[in-house]
C-alpha atoms as a PDB file:
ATOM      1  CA  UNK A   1     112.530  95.481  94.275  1.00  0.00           C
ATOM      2  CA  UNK A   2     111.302  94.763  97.902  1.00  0.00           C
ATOM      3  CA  UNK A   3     109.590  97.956  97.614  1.00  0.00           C
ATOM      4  CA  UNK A   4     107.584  97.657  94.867  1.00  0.00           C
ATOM      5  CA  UNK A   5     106.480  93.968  96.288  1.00  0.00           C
ATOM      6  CA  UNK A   6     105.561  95.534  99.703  1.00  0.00           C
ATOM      7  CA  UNK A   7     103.845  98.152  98.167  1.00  0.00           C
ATOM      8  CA  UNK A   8     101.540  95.779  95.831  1.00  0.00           C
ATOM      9  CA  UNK A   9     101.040  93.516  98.371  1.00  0.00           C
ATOM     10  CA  UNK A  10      99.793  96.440 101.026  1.00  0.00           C
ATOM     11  CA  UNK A  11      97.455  97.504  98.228  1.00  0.00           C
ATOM     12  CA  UNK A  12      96.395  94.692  97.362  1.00  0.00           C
ATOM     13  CA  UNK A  13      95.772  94.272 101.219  1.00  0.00           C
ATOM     14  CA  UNK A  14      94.221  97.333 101.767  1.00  0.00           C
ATOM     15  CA  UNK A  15      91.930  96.819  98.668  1.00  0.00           C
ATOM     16  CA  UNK A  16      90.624  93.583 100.152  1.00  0.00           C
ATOM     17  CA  UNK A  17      90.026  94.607 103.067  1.00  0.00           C
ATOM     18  CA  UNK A  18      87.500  97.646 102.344  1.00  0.00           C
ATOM     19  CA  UNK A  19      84.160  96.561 101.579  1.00  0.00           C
ATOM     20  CA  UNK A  20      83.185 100.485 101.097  1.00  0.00           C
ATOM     21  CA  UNK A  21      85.443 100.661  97.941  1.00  0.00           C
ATOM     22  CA  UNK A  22      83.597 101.093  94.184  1.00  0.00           C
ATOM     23  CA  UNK A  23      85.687  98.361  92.023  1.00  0.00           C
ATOM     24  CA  UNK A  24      86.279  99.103  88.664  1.00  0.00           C
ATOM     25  CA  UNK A  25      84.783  96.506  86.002  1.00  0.00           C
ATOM     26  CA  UNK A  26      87.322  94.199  84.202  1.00  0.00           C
ATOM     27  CA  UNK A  27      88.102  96.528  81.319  1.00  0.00           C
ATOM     28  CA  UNK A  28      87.529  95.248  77.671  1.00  0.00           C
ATOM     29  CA  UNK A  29      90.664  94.965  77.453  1.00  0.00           C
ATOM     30  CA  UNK A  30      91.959  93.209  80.363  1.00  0.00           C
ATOM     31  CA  UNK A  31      95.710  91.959  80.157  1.00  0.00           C
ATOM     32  CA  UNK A  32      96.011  88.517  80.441  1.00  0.00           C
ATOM     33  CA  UNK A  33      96.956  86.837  84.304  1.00  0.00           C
ATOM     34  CA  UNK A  34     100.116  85.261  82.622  1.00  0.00           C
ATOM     35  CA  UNK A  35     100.908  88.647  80.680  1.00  0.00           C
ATOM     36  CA  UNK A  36     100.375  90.374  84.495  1.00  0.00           C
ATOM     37  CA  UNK A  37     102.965  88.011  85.641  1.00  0.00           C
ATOM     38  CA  UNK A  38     105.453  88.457  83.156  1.00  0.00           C
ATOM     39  CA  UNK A  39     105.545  92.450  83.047  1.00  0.00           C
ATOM     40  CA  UNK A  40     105.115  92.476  87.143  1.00  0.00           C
ATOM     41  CA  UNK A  41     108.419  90.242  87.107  1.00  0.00           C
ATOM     42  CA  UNK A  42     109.966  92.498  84.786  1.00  0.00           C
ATOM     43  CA  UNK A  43     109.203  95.294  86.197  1.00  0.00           C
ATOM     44  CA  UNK A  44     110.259  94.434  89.987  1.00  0.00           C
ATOM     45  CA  UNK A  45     113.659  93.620  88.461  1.00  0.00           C
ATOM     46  CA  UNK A  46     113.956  97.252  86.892  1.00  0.00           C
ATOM     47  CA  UNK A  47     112.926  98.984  89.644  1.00  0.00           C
ATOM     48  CA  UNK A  48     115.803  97.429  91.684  1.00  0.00           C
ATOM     49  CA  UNK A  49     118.313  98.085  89.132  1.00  0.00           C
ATOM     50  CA  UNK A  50     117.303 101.596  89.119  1.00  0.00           C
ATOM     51  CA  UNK A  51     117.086 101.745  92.742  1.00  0.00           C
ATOM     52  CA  UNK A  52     120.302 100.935  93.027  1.00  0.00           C
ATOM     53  CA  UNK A  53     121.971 103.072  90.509  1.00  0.00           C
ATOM     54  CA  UNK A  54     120.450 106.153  91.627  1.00  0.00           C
ATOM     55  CA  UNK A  55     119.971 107.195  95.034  1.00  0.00           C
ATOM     56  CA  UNK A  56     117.922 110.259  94.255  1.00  0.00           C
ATOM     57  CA  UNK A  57     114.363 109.899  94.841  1.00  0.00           C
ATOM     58  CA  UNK A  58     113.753 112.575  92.128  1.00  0.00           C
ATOM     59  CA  UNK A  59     115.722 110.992  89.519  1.00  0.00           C
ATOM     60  CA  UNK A  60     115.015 107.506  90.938  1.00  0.00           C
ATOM     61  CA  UNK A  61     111.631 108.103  89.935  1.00  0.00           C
ATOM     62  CA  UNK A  62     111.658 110.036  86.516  1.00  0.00           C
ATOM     63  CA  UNK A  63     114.284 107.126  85.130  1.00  0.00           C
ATOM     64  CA  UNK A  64     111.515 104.532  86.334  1.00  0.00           C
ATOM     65  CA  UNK A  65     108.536 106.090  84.732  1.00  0.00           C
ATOM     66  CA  UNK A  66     110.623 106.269  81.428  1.00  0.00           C
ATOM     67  CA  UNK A  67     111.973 103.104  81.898  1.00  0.00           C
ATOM     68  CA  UNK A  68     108.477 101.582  82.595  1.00  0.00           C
ATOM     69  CA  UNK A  69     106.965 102.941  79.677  1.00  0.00           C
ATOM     70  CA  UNK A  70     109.739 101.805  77.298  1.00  0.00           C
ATOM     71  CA  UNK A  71     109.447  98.554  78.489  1.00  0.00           C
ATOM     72  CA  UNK A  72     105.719  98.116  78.384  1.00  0.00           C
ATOM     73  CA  UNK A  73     106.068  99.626  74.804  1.00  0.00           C
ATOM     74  CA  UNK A  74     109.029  97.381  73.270  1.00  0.00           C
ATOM     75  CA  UNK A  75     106.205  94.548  75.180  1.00  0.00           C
ATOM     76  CA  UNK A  76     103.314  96.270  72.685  1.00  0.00           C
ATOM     77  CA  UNK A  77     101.694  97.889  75.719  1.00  0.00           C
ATOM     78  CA  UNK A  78     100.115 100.799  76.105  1.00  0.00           C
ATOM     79  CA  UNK A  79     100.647 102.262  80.137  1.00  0.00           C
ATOM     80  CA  UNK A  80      97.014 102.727  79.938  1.00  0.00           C
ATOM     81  CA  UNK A  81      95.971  99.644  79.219  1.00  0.00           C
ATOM     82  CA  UNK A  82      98.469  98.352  81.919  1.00  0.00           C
ATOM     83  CA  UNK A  83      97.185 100.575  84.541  1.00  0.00           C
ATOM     84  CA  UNK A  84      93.520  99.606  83.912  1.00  0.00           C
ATOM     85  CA  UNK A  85      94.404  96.232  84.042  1.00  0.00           C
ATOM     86  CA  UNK A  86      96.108  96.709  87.439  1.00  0.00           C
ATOM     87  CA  UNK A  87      93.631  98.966  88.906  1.00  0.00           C
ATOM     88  CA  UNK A  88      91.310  95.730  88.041  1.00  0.00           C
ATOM     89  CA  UNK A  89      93.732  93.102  89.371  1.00  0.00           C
ATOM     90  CA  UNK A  90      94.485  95.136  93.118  1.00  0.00           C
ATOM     91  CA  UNK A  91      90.615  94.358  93.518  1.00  0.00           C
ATOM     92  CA  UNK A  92      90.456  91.045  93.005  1.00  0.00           C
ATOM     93  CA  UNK A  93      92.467  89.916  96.223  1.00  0.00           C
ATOM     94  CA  UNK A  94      92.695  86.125  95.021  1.00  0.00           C
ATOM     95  CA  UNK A  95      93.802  86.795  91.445  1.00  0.00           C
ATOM     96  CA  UNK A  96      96.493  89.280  92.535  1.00  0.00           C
ATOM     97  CA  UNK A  97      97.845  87.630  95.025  1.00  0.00           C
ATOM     98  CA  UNK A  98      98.301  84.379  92.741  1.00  0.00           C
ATOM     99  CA  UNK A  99      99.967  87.162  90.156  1.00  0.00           C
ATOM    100  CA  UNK A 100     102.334  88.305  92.394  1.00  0.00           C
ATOM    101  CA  UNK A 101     103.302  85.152  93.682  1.00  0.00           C
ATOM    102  CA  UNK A 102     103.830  83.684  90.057  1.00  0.00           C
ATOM    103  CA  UNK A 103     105.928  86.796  89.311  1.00  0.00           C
ATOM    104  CA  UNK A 104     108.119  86.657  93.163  1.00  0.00           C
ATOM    105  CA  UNK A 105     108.422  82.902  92.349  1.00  0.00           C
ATOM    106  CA  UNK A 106     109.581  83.272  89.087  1.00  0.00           C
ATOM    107  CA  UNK A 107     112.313  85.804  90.450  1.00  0.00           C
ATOM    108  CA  UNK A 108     113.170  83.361  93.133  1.00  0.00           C
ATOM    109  CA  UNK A 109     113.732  80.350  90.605  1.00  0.00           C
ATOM    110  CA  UNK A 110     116.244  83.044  88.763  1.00  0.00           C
ATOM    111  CA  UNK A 111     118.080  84.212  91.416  1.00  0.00           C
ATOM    112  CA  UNK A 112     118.410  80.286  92.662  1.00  0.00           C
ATOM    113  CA  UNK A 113     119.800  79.429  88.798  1.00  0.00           C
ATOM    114  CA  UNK A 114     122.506  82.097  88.919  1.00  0.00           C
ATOM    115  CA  UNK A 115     123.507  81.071  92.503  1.00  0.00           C
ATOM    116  CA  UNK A 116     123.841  77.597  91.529  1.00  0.00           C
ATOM    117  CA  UNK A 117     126.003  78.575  88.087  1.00  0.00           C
ATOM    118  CA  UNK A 118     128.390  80.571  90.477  1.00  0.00           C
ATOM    119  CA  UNK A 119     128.956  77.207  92.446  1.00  0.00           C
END
């Protein structure tokens, strides 16, 4: 989970930081912020479980790509649409970063919920 987080932040970084990049248009068919938020949450959360059932990077990987697309799918999302959407988002420093803050937030209010209900 960490890793995916590091990795969209240090895009989202590196994106911001280039003035030399071409930046896609917002598609037609831009996904909504709060839809962003929601799959980017979901998403985190099954990349760790996956991470931690599997230690092979080869396997790791192929189980997330499937697992990705079945989720965006049972959401009604295509991973194109997705993907265009989040090539759009990584450009837009200020919207992504409020994105992926919603989404780590959202985690953190979780994770504080079940620690409380173990209390």
């Amino acid at each position: 989970m960490k890793n995916l987080v590091l990795c969209i932040l240090f895009f989202g970084a590196l994106v911001s930081c280039s003035d030399k990049m071409d930046y896609p248009d917002a598609p037609d068919d831009l996904v909504p912020e709060e839809q962003m938020v929601e799959y980017l949450h979901d998403l985190t959360i099954l990349e760790a479980g996956i991470q931690n059932r599997y230690q092979s990077v080869n396997r790791y990987y192929k189980t997330m790509i499937r697992s990705g697309e079945k989720y965006l799918k049972s959401k009604g999302m295509t991973v194109d649409r997705f993907e265009r959407s989040f090539d759009y988002y990584v450009t837009q420093p200020e919207i992504f970063q409020r994105i992926t803050t919603q989404a780590m937030d959202k985690m953190t209010i979780e994770l504080n919920e079940k620690e409380a209900k173990r209390k």
